[in-house]
C-alpha atoms as a PDB file:
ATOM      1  CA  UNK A   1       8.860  66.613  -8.997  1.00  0.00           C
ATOM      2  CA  UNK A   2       5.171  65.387  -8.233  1.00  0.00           C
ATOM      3  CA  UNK A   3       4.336  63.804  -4.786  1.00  0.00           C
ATOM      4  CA  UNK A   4       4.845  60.099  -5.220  1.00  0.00           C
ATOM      5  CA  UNK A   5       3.552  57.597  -2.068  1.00  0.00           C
ATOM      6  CA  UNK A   6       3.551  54.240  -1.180  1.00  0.00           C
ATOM      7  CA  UNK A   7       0.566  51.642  -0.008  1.00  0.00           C
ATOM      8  CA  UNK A   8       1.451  49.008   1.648  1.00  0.00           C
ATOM      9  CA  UNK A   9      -1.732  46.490   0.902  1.00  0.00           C
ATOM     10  CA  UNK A  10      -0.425  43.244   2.681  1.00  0.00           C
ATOM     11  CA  UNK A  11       1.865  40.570   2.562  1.00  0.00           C
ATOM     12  CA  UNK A  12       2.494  36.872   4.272  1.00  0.00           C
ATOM     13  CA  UNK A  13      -0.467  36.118   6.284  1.00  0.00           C
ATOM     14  CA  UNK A  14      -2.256  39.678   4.840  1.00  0.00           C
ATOM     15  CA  UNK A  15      -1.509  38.867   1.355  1.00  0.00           C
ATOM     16  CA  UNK A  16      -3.964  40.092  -1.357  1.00  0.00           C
ATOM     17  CA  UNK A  17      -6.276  38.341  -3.661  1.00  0.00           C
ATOM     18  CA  UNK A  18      -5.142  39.563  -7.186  1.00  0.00           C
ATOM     19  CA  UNK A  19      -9.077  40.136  -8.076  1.00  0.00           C
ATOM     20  CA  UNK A  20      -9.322  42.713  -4.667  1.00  0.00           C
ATOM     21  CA  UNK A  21      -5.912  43.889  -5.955  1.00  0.00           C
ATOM     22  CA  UNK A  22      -7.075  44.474  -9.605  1.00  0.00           C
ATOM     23  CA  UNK A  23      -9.762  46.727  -8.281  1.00  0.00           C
ATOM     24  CA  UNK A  24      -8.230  48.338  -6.098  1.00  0.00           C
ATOM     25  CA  UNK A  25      -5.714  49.665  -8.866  1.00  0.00           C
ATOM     26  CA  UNK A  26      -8.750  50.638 -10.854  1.00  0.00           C
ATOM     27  CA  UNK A  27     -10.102  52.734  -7.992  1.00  0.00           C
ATOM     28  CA  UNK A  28      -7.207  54.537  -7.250  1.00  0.00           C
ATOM     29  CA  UNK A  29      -6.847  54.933 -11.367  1.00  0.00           C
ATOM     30  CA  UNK A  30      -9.538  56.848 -11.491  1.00  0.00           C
ATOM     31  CA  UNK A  31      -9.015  58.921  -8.397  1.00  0.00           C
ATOM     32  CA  UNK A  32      -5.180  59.881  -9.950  1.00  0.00           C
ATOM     33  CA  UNK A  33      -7.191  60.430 -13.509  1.00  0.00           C
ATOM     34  CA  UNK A  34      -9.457  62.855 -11.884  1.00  0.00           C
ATOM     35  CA  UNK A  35      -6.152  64.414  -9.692  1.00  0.00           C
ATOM     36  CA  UNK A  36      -7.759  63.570  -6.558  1.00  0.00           C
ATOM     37  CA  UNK A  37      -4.657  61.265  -5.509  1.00  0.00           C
ATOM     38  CA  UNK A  38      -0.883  61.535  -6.190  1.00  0.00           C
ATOM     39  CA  UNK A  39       1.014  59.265  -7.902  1.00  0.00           C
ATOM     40  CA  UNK A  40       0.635  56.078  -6.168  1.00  0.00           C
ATOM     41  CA  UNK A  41       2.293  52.905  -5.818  1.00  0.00           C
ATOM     42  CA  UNK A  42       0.636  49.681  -4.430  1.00  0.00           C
ATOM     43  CA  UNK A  43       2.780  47.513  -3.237  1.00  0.00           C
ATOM     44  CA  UNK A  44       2.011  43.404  -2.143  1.00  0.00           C
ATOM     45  CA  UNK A  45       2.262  39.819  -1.829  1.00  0.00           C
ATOM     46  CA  UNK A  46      -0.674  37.754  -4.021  1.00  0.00           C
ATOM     47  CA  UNK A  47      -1.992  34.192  -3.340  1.00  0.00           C
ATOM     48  CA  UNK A  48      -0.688  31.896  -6.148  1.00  0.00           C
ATOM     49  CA  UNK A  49      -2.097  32.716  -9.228  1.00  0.00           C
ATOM     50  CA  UNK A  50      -1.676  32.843 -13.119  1.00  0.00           C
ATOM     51  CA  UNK A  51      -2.632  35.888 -15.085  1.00  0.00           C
ATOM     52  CA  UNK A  52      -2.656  36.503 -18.505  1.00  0.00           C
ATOM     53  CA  UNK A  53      -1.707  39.555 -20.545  1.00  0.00           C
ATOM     54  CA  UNK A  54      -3.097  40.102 -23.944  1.00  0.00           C
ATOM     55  CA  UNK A  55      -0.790  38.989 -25.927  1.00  0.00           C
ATOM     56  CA  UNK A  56      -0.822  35.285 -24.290  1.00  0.00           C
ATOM     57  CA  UNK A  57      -1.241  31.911 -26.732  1.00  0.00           C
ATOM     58  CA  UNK A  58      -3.023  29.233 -26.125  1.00  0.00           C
ATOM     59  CA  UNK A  59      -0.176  26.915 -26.201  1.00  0.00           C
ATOM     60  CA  UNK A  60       1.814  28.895 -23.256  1.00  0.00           C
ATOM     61  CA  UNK A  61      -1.293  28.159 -20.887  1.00  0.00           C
ATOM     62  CA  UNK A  62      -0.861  25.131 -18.295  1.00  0.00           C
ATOM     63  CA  UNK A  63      -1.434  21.927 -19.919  1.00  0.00           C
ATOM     64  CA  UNK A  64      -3.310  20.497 -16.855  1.00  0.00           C
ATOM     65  CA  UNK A  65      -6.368  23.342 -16.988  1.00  0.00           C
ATOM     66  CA  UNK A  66      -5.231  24.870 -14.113  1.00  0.00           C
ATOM     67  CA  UNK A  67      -7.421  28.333 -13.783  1.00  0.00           C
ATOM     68  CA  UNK A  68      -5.631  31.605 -15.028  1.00  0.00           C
ATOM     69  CA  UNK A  69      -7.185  35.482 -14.988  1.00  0.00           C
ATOM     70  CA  UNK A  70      -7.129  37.134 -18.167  1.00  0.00           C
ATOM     71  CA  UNK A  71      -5.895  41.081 -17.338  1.00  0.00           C
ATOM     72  CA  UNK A  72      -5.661  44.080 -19.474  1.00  0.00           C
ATOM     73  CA  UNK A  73      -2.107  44.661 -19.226  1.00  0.00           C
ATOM     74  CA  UNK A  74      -0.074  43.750 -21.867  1.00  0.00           C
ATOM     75  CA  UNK A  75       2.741  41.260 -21.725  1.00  0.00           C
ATOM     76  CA  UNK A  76       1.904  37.450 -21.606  1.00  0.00           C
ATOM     77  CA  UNK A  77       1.397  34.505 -18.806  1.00  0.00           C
ATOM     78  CA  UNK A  78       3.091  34.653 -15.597  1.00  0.00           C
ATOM     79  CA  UNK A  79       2.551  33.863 -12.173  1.00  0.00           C
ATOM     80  CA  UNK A  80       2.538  35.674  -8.689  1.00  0.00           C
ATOM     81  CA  UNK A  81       2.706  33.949  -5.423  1.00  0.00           C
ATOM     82  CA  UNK A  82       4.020  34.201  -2.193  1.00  0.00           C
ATOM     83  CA  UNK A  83       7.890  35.583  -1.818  1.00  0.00           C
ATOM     84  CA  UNK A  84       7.096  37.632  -4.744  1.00  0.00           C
ATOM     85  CA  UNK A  85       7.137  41.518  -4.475  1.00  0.00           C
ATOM     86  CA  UNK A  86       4.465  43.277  -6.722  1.00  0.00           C
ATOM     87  CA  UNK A  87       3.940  46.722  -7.267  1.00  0.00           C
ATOM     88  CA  UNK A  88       1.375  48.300  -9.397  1.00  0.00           C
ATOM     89  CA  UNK A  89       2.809  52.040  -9.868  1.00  0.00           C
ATOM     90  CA  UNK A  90      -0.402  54.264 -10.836  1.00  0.00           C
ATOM     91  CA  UNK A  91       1.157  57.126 -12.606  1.00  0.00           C
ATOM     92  CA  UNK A  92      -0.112  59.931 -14.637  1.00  0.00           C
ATOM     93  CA  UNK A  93       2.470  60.558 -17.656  1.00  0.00           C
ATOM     94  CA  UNK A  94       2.200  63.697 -19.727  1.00  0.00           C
ATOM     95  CA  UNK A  95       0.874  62.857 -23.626  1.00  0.00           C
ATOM     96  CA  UNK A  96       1.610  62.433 -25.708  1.00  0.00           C
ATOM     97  CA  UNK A  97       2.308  59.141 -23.649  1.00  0.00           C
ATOM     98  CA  UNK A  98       5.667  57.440 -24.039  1.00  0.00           C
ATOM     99  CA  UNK A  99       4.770  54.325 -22.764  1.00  0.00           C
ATOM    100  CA  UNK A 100       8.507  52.587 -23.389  1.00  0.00           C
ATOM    101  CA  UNK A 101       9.761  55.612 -21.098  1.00  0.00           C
ATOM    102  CA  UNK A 102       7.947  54.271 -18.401  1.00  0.00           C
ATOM    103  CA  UNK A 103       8.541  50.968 -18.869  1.00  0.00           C
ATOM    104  CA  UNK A 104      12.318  51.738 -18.756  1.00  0.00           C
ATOM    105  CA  UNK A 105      12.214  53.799 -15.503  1.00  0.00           C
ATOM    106  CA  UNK A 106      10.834  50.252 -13.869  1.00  0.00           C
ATOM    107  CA  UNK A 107      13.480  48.517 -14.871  1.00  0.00           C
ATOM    108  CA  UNK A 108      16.111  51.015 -14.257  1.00  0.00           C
ATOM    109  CA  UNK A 109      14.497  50.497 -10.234  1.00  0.00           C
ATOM    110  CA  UNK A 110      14.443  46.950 -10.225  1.00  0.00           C
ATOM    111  CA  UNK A 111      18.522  46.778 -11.277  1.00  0.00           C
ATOM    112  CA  UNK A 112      19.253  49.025  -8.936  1.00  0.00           C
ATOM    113  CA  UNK A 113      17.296  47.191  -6.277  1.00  0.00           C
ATOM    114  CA  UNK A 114      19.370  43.880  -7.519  1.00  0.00           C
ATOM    115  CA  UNK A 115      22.576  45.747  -7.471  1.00  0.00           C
ATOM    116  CA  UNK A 116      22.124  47.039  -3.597  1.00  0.00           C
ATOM    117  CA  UNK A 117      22.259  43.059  -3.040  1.00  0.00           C
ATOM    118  CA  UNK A 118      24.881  42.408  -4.872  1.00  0.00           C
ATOM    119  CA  UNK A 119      23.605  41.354  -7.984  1.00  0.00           C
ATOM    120  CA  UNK A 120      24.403  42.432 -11.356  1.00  0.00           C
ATOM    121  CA  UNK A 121      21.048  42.409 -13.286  1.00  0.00           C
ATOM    122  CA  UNK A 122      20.571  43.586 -17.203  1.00  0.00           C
ATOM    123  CA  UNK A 123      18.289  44.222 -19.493  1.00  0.00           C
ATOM    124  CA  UNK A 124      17.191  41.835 -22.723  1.00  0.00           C
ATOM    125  CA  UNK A 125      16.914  43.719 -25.631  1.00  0.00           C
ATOM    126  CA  UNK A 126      13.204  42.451 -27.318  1.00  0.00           C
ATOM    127  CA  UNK A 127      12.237  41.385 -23.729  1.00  0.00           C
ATOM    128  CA  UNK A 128      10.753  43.029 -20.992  1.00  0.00           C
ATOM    129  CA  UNK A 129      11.836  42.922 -17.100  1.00  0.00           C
ATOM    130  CA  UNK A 130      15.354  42.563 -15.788  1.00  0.00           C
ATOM    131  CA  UNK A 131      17.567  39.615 -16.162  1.00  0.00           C
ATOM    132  CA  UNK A 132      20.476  38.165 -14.495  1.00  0.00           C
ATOM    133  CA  UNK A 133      22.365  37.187 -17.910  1.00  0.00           C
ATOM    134  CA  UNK A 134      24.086  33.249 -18.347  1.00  0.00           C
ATOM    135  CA  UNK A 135      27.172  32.468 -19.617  1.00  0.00           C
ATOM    136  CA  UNK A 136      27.754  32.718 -23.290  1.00  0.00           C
ATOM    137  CA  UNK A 137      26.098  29.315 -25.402  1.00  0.00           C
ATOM    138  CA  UNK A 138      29.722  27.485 -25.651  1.00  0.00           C
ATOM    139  CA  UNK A 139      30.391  27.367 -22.097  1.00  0.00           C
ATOM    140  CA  UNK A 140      27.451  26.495 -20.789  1.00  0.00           C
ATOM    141  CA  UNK A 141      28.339  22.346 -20.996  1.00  0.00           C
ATOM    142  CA  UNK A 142      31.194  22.702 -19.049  1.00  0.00           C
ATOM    143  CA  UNK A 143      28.981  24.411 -16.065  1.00  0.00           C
ATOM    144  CA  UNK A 144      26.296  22.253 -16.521  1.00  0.00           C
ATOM    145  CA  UNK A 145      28.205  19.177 -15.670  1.00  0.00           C
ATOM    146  CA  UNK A 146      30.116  20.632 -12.841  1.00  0.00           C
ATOM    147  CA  UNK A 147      26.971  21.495 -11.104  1.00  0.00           C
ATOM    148  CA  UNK A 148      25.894  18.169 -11.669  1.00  0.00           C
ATOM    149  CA  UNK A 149      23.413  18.859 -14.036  1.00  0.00           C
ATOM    150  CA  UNK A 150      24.347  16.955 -17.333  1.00  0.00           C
ATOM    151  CA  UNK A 151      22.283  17.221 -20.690  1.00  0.00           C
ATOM    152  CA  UNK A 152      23.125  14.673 -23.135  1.00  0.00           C
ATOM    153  CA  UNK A 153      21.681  17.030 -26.039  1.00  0.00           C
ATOM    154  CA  UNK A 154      19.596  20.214 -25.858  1.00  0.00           C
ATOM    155  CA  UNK A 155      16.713  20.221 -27.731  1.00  0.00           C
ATOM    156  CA  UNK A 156      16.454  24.344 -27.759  1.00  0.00           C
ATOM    157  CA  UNK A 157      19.580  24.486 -29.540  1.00  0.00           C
ATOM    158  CA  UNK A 158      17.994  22.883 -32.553  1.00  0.00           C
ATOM    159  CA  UNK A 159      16.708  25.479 -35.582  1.00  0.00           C
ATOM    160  CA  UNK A 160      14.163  22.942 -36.301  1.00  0.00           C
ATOM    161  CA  UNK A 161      12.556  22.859 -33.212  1.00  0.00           C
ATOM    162  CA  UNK A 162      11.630  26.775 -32.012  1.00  0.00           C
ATOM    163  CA  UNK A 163       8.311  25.385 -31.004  1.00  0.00           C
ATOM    164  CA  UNK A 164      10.388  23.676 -27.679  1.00  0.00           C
ATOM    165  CA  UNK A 165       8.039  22.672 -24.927  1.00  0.00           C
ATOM    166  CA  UNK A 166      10.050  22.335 -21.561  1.00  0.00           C
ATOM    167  CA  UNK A 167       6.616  20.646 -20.156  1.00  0.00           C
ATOM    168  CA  UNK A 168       6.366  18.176 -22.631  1.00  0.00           C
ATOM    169  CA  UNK A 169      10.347  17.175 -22.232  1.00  0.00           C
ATOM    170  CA  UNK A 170      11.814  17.195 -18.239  1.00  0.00           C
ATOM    171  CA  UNK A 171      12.215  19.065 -15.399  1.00  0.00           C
ATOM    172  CA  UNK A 172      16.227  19.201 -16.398  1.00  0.00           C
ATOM    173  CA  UNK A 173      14.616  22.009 -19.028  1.00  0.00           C
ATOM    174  CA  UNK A 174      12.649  23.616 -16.640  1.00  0.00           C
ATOM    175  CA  UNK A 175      12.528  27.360 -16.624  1.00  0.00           C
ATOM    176  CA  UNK A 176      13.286  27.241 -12.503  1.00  0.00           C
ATOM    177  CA  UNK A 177      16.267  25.282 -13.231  1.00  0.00           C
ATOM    178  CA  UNK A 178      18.339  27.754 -15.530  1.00  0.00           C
ATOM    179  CA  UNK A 179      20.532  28.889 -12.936  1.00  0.00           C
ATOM    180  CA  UNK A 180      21.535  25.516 -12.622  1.00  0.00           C
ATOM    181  CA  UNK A 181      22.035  25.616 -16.424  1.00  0.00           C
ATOM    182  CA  UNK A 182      23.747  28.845 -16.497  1.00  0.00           C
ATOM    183  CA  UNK A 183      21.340  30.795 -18.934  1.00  0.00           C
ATOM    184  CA  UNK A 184      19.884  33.638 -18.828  1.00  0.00           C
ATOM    185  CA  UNK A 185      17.148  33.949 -16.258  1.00  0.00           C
ATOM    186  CA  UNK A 186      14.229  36.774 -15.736  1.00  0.00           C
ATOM    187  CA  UNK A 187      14.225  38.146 -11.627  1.00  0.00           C
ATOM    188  CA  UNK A 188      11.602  40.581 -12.239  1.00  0.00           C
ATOM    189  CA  UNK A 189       8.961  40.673 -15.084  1.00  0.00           C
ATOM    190  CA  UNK A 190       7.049  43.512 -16.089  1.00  0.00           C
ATOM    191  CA  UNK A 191       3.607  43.955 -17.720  1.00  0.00           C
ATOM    192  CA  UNK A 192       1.966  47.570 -17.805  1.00  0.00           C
ATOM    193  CA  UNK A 193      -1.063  49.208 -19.343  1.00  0.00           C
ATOM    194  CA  UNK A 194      -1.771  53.034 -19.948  1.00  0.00           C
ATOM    195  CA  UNK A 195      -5.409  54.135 -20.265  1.00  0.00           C
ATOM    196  CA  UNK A 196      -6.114  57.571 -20.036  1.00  0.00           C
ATOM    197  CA  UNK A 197      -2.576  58.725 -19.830  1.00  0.00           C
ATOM    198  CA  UNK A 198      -2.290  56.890 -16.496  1.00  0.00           C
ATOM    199  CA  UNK A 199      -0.463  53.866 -15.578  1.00  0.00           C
ATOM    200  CA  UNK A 200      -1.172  50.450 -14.512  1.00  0.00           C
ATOM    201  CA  UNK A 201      -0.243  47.209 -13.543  1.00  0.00           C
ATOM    202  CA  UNK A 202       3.655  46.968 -13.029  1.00  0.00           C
ATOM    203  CA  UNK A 203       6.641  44.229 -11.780  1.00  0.00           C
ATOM    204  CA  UNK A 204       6.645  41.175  -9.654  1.00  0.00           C
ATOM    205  CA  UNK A 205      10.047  40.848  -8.144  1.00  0.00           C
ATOM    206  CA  UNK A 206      11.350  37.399  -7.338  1.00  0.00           C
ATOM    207  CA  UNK A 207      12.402  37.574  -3.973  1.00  0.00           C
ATOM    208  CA  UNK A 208      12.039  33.924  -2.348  1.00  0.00           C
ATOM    209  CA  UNK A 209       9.064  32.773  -4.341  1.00  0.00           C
ATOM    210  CA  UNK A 210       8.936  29.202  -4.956  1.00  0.00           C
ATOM    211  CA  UNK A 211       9.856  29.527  -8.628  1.00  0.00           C
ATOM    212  CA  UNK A 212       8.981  25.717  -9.610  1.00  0.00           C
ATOM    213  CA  UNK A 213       5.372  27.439 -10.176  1.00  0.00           C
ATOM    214  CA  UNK A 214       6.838  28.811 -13.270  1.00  0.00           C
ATOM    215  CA  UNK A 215       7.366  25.109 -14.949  1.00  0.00           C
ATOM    216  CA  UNK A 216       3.257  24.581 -15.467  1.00  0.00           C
ATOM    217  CA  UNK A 217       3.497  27.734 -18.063  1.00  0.00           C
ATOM    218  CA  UNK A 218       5.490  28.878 -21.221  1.00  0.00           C
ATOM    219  CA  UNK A 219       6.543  32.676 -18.943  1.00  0.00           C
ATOM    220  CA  UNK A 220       6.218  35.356 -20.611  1.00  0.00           C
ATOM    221  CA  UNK A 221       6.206  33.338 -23.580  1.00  0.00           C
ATOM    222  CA  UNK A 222      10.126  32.686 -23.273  1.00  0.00           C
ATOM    223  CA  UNK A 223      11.393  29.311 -24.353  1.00  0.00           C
ATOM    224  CA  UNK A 224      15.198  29.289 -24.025  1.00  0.00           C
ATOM    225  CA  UNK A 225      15.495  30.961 -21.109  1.00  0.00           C
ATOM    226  CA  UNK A 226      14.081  30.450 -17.135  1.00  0.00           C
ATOM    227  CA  UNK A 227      13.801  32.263 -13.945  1.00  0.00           C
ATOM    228  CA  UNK A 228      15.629  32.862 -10.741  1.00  0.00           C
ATOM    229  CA  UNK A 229      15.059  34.570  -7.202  1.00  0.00           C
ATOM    230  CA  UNK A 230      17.019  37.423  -5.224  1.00  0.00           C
ATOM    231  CA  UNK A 231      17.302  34.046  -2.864  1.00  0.00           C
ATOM    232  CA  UNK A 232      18.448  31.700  -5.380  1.00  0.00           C
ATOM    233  CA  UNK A 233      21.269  34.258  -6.613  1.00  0.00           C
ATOM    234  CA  UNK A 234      22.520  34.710  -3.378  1.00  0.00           C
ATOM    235  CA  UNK A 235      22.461  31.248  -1.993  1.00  0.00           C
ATOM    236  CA  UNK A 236      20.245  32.645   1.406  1.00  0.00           C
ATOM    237  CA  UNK A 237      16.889  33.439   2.380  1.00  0.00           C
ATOM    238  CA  UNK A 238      15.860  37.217   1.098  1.00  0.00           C
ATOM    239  CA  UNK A 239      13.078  38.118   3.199  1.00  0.00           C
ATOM    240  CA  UNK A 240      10.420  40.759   1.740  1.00  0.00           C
ATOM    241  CA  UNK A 241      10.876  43.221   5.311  1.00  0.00           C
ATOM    242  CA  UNK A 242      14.878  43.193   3.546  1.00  0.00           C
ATOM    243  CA  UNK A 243      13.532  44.110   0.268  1.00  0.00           C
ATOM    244  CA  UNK A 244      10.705  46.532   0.778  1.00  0.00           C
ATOM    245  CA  UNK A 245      12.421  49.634   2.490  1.00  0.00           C
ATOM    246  CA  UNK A 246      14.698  49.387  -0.923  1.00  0.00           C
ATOM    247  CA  UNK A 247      12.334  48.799  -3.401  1.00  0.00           C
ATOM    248  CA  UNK A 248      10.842  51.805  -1.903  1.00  0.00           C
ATOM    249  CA  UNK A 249      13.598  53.824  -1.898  1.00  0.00           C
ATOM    250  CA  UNK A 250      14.905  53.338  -5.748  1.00  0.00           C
ATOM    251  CA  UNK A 251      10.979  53.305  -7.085  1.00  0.00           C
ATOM    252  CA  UNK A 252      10.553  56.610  -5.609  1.00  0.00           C
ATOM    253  CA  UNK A 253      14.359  57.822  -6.713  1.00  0.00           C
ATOM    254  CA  UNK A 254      13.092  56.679 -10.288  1.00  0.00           C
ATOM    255  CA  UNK A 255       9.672  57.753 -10.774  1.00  0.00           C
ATOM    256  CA  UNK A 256       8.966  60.169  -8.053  1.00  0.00           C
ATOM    257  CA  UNK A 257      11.882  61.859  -9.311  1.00  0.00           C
ATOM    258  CA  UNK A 258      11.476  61.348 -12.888  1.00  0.00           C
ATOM    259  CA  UNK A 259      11.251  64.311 -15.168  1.00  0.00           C
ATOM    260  CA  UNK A 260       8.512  63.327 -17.111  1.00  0.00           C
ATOM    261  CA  UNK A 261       8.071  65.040 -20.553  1.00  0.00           C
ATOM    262  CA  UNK A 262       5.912  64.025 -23.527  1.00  0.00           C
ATOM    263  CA  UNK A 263       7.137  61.552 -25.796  1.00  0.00           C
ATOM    264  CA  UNK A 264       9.247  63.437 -28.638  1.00  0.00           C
ATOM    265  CA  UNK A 265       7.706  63.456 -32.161  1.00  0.00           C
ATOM    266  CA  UNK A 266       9.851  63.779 -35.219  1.00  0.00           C
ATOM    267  CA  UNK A 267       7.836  65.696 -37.948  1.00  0.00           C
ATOM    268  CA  UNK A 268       9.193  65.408 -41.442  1.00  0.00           C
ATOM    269  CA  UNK A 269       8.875  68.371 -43.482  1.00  0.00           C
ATOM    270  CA  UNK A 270       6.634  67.230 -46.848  1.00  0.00           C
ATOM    271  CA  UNK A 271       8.798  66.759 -50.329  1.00  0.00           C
ATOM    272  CA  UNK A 272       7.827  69.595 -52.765  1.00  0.00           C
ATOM    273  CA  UNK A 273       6.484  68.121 -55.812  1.00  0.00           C
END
């Protein structure tokens, strides 16, 4: 086990641009490259902003030109505001570099974060973060139109349409309003980069963001299914001095006490000919 801290870089009225954020993670990348740090985890609040990741379309940008960051991680467009927990986890991983592994051990800290509130959260197979998982397609009418949300006829449903634009149809599609339409809904995304055999970038956990920020943007390139809040699942105000000691606690139970070995490589022994 390595020596794994925490920085603290600021939240509510000490929030931190994501551009002073961004460089800070490359400094301290290059300090943990060069061994001159421990692992380190930065951990903060951003102004509201959209970033990017590579793999981002043109299409899942806001319609109204509102200004988003292109990163390096990878991933696609999401957004980070207040009442949202970020952590950029700068780790060095032995190569060859199993970049899934570490991707894994995130979420595996983020569920267990969810489940010390009370909240059963999953992972997506095919999509990154952790989830809080609807109720299965056939009962979802019922819900709907005992929470007093009632759709006449879902577009999404439709084979013919998998190009569905929530933007372009109502807020009753939104992605902040799938709780209310019992799908499945993303509480903490992920989007990470490894350069040099070290980590970067990370999660943004929802904890009382105002998640109507999402609607402007395709996230994380997800069409049929929205987002939610530690707040909004629990029907109260999460504050980010409950969350942090927690967070803290299960990132450093997961990666400070990860056993990290290189990523396994089958070799096939060559056919005689």
């Amino acid at each position: 086990m390595s020596e794994f801290r925490f920085v603290r870089m600021g939240f509510g009225a000490d929030m931190v641009d994501y551009q002073v954020a961004w460089d800070e993670q490359r400094r301290v990348h290059a300090a943990r490259f060069a061994d001159e740090v421990p692992d380190t985890c930065l951990l903060l609040e951003h102004p509201p902003v959209y970033t990017a990741g590579r793999r981002t379309a043109p299409e899942e940008r806001p319609l109204d030109g509102t200004p988003v960051i292109d990163v390096d991680r990878g991933g696609k467009i999401t957004w980070h505001g207040p009442g949202q927990l970020v952590g950029y986890p700068i780790q060095k991983l032995p190569r060859p570099v199993d970049v899934v592994a570490h991707l894994r051990r995130l979420e595996d800290a983020m569920i267990a974060v969810c489940a010390e509130f009370g909240i059963e959260a999953a992972r997506i197979e095919g999509r990154a973060g952790v989830w809080v998982l609807g109720d299965p397609i056939e009962q979802r009418t019922t819900r709907r139109e005992s929470s007093g949300l009632s759709l006449d006829f879902d577009p999404r449903l439709s084979s013919e349409d998998e190009e569905f634009d929530h933007r372009l149809v109502g807020a009753e599609y939104a992605p902040s309003n799938a709780g209310q339409r019992h799908e499945d809904r993303k509480i903490c995304a992920m989007g990470i980069r490894v350069a040099k055999g070290v980590t970067m970038h990370g999660f943004a956990l929802n904890v009382n963001p105002d998640t109507s920020n999402f609607d402007k943007i395709i996230p994380c390139g997800i069409r049929d299914a929205g987002v939610t809040s530690l707040s909004y699942e629990l029907g109260r105000e999460v504050t980010m001095d409950e969350v942090l000691p927690i967070a803290e606690r299960h990132l450093r139970s997961v990666l400070g006490n990860a056993d990290l070995k290189p990523r396994a490589i089958e070799k096939t022994a060559k056919a005689s000919v």
